[in-house]
N, C-alpha and C. Protein backbone atom coordinates (compact mmCIF):
# COMPACT_ATOMS: atom_id res chain seq x y z
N UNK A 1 133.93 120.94 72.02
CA UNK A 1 134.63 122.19 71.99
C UNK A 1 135.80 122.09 72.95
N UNK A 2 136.69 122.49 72.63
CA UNK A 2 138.15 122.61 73.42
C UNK A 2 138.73 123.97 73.91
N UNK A 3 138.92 124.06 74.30
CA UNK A 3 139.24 125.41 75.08
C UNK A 3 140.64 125.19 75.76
N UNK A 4 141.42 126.26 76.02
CA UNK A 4 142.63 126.22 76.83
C UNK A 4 142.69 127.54 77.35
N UNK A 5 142.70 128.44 78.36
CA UNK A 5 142.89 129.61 79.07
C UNK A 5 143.55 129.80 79.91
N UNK A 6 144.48 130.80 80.35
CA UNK A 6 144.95 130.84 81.59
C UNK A 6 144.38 132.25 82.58
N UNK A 7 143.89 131.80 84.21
CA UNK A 7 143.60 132.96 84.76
C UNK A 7 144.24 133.03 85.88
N UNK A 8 144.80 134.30 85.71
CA UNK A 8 145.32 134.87 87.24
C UNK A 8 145.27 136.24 87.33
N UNK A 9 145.89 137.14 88.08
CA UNK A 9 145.27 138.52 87.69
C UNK A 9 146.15 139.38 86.76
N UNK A 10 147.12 138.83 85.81
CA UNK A 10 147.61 139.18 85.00
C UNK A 10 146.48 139.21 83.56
N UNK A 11 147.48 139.04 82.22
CA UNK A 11 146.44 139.59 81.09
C UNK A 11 145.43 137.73 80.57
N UNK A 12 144.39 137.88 80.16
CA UNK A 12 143.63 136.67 80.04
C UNK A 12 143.37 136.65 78.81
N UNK A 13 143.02 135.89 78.29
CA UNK A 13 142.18 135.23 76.85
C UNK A 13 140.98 134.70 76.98
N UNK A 14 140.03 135.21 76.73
CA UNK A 14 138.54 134.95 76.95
C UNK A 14 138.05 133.48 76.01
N UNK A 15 137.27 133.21 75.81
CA UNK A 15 136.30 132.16 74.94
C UNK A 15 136.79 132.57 73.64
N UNK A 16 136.63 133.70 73.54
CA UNK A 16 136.05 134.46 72.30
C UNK A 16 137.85 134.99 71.87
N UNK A 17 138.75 134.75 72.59
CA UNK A 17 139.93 135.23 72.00
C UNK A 17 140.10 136.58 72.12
N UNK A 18 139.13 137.26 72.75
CA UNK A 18 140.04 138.70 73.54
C UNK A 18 140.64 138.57 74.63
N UNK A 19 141.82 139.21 74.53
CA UNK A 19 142.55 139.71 76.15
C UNK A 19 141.20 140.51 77.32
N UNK A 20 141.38 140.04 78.39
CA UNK A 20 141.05 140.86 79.40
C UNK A 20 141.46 140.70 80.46
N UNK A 21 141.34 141.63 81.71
CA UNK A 21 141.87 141.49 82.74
C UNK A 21 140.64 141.55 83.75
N UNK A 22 141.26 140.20 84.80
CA UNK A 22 139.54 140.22 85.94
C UNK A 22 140.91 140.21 87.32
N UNK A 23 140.67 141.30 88.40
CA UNK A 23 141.35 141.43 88.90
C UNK A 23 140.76 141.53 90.29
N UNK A 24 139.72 140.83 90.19
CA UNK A 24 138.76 140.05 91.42
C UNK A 24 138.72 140.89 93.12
N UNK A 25 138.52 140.89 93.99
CA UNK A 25 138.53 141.28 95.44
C UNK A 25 138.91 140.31 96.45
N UNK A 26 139.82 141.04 97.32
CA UNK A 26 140.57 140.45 98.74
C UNK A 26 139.08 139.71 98.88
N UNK A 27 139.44 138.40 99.69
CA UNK A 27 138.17 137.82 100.63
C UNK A 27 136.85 138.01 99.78
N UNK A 28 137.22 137.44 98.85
CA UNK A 28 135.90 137.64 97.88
C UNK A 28 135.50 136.16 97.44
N UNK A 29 134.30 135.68 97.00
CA UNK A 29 134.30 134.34 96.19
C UNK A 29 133.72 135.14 95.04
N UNK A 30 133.74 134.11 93.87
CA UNK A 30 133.31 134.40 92.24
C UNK A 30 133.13 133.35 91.86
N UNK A 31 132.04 133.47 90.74
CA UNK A 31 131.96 132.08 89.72
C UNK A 31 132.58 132.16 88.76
N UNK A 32 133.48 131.59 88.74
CA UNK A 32 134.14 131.69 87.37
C UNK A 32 133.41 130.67 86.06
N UNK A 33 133.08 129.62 86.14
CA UNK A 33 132.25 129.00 85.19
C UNK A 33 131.24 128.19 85.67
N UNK A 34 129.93 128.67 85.36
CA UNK A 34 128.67 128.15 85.64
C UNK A 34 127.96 127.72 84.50
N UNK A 35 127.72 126.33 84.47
CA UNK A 35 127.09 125.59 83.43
C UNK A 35 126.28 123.94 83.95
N UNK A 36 125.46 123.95 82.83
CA UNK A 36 124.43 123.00 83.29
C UNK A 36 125.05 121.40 84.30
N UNK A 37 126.26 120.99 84.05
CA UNK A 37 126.63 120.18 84.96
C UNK A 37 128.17 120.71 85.99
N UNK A 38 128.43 121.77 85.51
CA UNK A 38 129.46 122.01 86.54
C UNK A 38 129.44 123.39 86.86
N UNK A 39 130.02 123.63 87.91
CA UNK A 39 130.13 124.97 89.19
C UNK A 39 131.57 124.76 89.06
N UNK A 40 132.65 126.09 88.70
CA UNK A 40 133.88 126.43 88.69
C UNK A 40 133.74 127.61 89.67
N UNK A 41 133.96 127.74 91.40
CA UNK A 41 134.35 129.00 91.83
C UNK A 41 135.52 129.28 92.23
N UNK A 42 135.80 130.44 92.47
CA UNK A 42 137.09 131.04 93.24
C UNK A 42 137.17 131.74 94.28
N UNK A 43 137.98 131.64 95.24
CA UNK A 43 138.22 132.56 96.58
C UNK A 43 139.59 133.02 96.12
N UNK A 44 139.54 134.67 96.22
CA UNK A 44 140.17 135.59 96.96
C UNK A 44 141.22 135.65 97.80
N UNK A 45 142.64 136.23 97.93
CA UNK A 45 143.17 136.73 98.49
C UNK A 45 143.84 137.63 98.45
N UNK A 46 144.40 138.61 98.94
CA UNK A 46 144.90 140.08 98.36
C UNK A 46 144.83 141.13 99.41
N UNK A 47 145.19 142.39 98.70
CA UNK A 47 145.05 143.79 99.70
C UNK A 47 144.95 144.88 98.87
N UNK A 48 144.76 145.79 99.66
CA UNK A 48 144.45 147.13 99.07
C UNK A 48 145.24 148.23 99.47
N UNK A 49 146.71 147.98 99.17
CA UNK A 49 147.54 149.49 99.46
C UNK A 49 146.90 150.62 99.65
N UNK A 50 147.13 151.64 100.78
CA UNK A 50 147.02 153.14 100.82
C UNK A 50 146.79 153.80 99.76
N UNK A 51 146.37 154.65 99.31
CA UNK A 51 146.08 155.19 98.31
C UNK A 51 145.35 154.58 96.53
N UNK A 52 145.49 153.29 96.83
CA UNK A 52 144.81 152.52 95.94
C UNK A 52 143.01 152.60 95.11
N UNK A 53 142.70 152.69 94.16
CA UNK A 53 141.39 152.46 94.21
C UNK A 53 140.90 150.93 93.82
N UNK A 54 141.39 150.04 93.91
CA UNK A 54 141.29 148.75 93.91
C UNK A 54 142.19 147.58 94.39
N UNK A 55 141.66 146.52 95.12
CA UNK A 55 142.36 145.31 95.27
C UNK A 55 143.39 144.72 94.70
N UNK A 56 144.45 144.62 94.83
CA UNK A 56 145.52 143.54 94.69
C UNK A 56 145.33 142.27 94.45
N UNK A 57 144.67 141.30 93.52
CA UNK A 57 144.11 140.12 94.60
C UNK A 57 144.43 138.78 93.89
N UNK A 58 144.42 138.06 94.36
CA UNK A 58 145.28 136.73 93.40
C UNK A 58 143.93 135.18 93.84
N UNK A 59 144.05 134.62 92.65
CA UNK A 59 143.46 132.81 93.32
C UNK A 59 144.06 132.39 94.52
N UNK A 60 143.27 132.04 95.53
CA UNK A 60 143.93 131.01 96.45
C UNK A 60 143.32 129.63 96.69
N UNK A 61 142.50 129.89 96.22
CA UNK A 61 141.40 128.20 96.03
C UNK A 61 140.54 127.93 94.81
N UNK A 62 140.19 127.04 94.51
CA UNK A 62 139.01 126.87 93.61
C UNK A 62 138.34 125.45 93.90
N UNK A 63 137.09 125.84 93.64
CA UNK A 63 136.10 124.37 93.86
C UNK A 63 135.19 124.14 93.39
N UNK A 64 135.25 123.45 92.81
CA UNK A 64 134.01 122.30 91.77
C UNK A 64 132.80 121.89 91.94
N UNK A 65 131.82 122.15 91.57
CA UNK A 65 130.45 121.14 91.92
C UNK A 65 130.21 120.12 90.75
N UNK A 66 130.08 119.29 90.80
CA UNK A 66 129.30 118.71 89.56
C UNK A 66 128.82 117.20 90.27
N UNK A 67 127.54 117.21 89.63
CA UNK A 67 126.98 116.13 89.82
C UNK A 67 126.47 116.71 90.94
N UNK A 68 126.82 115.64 92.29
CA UNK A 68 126.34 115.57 93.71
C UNK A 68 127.73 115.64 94.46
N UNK A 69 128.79 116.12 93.72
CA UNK A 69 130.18 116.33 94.18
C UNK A 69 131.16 117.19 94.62
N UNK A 70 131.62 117.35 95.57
CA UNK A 70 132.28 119.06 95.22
C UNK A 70 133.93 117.98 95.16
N UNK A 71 134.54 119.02 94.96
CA UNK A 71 136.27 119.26 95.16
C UNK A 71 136.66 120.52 95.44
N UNK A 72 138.07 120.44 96.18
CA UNK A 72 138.19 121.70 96.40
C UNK A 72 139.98 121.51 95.96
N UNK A 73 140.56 122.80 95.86
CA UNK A 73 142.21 122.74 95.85
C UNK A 73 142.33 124.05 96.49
N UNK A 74 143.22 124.23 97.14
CA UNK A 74 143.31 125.98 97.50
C UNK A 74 145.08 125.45 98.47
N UNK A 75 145.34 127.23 98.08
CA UNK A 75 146.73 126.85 98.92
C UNK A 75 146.89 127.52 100.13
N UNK A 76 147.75 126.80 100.74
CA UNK A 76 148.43 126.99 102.13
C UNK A 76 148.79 128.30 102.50
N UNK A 77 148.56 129.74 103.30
CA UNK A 77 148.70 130.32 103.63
C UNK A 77 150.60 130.60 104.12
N UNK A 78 151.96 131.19 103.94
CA UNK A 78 153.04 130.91 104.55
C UNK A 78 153.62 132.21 104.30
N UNK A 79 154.16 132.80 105.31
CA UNK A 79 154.96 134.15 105.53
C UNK A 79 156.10 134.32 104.44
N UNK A 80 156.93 133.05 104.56
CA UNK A 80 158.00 133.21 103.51
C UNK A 80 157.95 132.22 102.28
N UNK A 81 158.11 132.20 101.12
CA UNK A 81 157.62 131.23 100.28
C UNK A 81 159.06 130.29 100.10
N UNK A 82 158.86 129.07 100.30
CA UNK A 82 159.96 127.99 100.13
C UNK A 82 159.47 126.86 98.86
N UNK A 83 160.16 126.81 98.04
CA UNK A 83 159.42 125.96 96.71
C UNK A 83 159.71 124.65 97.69
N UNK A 84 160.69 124.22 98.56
CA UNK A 84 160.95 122.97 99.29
C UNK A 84 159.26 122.64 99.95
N UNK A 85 158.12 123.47 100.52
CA UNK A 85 157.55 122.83 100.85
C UNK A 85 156.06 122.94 100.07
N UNK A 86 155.39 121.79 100.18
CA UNK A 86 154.05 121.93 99.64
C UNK A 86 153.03 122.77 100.11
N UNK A 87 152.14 123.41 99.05
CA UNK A 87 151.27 124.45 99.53
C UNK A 87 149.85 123.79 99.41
N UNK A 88 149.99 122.95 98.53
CA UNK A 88 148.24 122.54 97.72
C UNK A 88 148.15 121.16 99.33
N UNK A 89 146.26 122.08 98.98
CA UNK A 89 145.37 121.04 99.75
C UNK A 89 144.10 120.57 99.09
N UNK A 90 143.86 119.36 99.33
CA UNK A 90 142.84 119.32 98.29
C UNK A 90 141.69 118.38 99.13
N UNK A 91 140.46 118.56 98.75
CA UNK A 91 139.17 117.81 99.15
C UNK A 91 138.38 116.92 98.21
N UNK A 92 137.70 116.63 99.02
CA UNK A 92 136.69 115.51 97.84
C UNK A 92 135.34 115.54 98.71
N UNK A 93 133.81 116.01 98.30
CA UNK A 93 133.12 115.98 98.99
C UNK A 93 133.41 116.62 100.88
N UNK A 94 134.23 117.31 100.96
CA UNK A 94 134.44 117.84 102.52
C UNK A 94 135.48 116.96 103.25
N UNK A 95 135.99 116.17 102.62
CA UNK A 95 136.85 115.04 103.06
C UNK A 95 138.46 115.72 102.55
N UNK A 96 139.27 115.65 103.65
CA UNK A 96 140.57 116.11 102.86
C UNK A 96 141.19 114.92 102.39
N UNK A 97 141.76 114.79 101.31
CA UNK A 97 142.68 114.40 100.42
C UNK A 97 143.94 114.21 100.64
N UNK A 98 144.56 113.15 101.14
CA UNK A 98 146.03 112.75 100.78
C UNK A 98 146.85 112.59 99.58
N UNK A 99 147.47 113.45 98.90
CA UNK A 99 148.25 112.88 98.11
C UNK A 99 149.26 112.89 97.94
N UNK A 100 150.39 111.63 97.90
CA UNK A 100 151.68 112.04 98.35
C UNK A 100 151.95 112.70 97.51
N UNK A 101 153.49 113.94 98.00
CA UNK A 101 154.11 114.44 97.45
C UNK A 101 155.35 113.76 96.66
N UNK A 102 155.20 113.97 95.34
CA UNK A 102 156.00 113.29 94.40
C UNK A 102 155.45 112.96 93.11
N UNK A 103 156.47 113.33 92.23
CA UNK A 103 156.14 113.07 90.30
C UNK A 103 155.79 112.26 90.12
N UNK A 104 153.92 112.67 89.69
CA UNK A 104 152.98 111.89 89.20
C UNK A 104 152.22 110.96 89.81
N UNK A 105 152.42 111.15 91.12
CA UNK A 105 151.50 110.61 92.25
C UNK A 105 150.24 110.98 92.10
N UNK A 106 148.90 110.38 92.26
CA UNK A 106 147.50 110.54 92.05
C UNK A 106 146.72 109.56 92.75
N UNK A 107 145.38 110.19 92.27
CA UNK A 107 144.50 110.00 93.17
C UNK A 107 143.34 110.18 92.67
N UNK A 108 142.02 109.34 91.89
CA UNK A 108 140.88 109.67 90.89
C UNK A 108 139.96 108.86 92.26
N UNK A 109 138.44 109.87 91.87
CA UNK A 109 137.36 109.24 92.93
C UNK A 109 136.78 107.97 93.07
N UNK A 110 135.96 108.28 93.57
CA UNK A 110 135.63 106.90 93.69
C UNK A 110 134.17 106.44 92.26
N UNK A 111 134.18 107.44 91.83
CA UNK A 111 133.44 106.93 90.58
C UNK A 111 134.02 106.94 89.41
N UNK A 112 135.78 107.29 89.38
CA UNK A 112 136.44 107.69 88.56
C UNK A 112 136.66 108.42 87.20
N UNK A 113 135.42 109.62 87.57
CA UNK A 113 135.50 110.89 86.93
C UNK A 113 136.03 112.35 87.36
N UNK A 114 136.72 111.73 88.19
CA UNK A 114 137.76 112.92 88.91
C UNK A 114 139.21 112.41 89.18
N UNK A 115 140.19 113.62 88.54
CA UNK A 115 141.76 112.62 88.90
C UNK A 115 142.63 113.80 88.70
N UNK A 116 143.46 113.57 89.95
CA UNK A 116 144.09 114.25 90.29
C UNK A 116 145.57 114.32 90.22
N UNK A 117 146.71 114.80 89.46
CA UNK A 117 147.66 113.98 89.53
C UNK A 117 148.88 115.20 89.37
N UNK A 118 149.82 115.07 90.33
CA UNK A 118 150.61 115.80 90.81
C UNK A 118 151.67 115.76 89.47
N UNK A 119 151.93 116.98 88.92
CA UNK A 119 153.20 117.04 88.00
C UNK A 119 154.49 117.62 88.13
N UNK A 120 154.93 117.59 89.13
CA UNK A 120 155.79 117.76 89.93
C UNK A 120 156.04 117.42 91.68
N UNK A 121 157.24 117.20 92.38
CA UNK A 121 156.86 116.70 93.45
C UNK A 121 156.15 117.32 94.45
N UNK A 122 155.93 118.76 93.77
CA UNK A 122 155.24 119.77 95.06
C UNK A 122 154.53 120.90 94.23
N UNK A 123 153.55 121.37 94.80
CA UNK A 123 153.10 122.72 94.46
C UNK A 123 152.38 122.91 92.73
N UNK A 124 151.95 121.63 91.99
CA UNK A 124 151.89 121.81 90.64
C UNK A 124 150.88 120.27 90.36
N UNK A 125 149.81 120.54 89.94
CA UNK A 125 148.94 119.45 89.70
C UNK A 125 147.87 119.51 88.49
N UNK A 126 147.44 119.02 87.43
CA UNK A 126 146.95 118.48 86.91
C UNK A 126 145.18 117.88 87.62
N UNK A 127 144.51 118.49 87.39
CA UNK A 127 142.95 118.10 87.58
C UNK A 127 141.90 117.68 86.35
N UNK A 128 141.32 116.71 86.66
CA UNK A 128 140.91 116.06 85.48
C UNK A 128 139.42 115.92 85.81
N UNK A 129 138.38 116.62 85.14
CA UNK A 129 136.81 115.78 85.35
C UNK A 129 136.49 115.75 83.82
N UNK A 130 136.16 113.87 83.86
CA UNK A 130 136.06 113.46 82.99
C UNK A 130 135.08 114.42 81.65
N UNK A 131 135.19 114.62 80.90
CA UNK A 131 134.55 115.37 79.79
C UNK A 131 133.98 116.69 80.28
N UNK A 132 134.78 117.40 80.52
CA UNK A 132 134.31 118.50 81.42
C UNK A 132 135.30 119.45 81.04
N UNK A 133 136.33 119.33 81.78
CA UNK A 133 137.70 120.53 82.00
C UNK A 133 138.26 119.34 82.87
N UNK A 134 140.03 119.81 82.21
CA UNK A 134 141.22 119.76 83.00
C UNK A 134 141.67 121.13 83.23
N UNK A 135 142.32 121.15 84.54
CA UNK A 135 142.67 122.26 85.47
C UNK A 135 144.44 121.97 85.65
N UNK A 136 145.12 122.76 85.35
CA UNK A 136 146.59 122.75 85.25
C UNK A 136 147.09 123.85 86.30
N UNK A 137 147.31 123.64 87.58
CA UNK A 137 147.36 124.70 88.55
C UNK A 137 148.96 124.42 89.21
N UNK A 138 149.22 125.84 89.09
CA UNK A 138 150.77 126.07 89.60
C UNK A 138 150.33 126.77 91.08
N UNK A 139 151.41 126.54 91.91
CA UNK A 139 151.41 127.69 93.03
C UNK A 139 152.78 128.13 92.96
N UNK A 140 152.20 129.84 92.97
CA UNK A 140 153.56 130.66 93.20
C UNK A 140 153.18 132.01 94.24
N UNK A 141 154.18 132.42 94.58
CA UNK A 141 154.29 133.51 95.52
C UNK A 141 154.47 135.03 94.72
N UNK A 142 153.82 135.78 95.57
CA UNK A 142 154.22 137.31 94.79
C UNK A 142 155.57 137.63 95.01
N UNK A 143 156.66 137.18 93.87
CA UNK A 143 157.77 137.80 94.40
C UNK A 143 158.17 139.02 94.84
N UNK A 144 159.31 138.95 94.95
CA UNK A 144 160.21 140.31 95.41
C UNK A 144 160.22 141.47 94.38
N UNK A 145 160.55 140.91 93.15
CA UNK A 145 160.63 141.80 91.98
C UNK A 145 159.23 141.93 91.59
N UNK A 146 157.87 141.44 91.74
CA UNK A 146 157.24 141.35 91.48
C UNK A 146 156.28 142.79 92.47
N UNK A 147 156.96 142.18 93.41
CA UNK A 147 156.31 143.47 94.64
C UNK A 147 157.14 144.73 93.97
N UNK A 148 158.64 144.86 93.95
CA UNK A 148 159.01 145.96 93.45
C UNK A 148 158.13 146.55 92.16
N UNK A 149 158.13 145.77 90.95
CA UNK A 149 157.78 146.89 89.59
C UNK A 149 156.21 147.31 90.10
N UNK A 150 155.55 146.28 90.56
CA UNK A 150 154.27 147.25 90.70
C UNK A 150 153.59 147.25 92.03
N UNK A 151 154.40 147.95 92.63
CA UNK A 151 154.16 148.59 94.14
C UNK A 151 153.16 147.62 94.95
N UNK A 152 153.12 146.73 94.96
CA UNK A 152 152.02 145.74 95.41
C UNK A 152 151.99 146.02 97.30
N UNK A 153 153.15 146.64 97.74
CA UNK A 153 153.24 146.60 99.24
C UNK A 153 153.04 145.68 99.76
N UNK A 154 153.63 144.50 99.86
CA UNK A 154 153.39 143.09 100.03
C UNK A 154 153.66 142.87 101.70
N UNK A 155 152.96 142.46 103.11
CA UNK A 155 153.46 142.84 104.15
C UNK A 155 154.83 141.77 104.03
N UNK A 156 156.00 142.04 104.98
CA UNK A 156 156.72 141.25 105.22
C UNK A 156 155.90 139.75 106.07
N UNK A 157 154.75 139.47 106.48
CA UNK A 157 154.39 138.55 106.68
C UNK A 157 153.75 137.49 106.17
N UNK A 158 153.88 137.91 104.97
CA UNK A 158 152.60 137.03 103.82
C UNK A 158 153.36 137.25 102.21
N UNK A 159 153.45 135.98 102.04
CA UNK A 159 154.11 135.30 100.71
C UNK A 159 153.23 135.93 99.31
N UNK A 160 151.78 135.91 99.74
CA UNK A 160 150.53 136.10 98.84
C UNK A 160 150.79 134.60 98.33
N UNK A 161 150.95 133.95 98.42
CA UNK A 161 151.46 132.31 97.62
C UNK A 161 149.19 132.43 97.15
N UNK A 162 149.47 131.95 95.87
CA UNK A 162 147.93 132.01 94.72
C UNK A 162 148.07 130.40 94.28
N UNK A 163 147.72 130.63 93.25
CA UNK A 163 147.40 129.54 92.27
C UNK A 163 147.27 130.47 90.92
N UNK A 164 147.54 130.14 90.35
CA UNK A 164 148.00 130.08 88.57
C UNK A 164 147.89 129.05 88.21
N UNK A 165 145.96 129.17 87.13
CA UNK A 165 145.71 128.43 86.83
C UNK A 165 145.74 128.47 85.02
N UNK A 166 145.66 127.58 84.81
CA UNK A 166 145.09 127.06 83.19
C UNK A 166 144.05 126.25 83.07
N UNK A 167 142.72 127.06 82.27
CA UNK A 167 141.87 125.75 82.00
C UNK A 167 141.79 125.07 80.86
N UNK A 168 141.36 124.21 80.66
CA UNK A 168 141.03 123.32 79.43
C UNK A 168 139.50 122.71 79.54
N UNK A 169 138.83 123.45 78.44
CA UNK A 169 137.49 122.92 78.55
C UNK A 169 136.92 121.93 77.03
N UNK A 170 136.30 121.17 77.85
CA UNK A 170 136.41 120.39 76.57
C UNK A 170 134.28 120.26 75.95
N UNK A 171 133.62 120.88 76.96
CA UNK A 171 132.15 120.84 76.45
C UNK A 171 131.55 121.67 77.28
N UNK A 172 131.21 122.96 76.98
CA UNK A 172 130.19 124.01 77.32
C UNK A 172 128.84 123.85 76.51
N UNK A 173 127.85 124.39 77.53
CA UNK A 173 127.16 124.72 76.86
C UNK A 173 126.74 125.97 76.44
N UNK A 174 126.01 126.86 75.42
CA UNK A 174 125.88 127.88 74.74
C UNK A 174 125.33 128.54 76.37
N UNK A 175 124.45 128.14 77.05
CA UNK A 175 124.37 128.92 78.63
C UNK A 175 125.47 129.25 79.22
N UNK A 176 126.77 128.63 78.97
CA UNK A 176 127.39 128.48 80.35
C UNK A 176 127.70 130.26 80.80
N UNK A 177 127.77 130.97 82.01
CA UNK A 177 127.73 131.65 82.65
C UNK A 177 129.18 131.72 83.86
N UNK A 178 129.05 132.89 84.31
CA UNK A 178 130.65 133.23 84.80
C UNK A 178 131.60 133.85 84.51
N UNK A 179 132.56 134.83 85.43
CA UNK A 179 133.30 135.15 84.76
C UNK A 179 133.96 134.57 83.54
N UNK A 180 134.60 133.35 83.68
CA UNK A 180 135.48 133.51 82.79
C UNK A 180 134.27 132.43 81.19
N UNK A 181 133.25 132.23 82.04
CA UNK A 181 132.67 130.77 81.14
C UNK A 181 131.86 131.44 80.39
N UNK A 182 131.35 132.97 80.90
CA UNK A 182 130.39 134.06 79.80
C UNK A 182 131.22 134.25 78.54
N UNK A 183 132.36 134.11 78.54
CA UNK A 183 133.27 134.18 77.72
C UNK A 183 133.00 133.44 75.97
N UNK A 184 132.77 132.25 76.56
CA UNK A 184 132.54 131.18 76.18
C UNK A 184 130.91 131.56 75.01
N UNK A 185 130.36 132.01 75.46
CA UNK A 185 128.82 131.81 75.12
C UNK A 185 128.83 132.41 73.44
N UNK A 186 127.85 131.87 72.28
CA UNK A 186 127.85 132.11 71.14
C UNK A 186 127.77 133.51 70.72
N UNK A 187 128.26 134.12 70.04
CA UNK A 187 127.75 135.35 69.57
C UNK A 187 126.66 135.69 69.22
């Protein structure tokens, strides 16, 4: 089965080909896809304007279990957002990850069912577990205009810089579980 989705807290496409919107909590974690060999979660970042009855809240990390393995990617925290510098950090088992910055630079584990490979020189990568899901993750900042149309009150000290992701799944099973992987499950 193949799958392609994109989630961020804009509009989504489920398993099943409905739109929905998951618009998650500040400082929150979630499972986004839980299935018999892999763990997809997410952390939280965001706020809750004055008068609001819900969170603002965008991806800032995500991390993998499978097997006896984790990974992690999550981005860099920065007041003003500069596309000049890199935001993504990435792990392997609790170990941080070097990978230079630059088109198509990579980096697969050491059992080589994990690969990582930068598609652009900064801020934009490509994640690969072998027969599983590829992960297509952008980092961007809440812009200016973005803060304007929908009042987001963004402090002048914080970019909100997320991740905007895309998944690609290529074998669920009829269990799999999670926000976005319940999606997924047979009618």
């Amino acid at each position: 089965m193949n799958h392609d989705k994109v989630l961020n807290n804009q509009e989504n496409r489920s398993g099943d080909g409905i739109v929905f919107y998951f618009h998650g909590k500040s400082d929150e974690h979630f499972s986004l896809v839980s299935d018999i060999n892999l763990q997809i979660n997410s952390r939280f970042i965001g706020l809750r304007p004055a008068g609001r009855t819900r969170d603002y809240a965008w991806i800032q990390a995500l991390g993998l279990m499978f097997g006896s393995h984790t990974f992690t990617l999550e981005v860099t925290r920065t007041e003003k957002w500069d596309s000049e510098e890199d935001h993504l950090q990435f792990s392997y088992d609790g170990e941080a990850l070097s990978i230079p910055e630059g088109l198509y630079s990579e980096w697969t584990s050491p059992g080589n069912n994990l690969k990582v490979e930068r598609i652009s020189s900064k801020n934009r990568a490509t994640v690969t577990l072998s027969e599983a899901v590829e992960l297509s993750v952008n980092v961007i900042p809440v812009t200016e205009e973005d803060n304007r149309i929908h009042n987001y009150q963004i402090p002048s000290n914080d970019s909100f810089t997320q991740l905007e992701v895309q998944f690609r799944f290529f074998s669920l099973s009829a269990q799999v579980e999670g926000v976005l992987g319940q999606t997924y499950q047979p009618i």
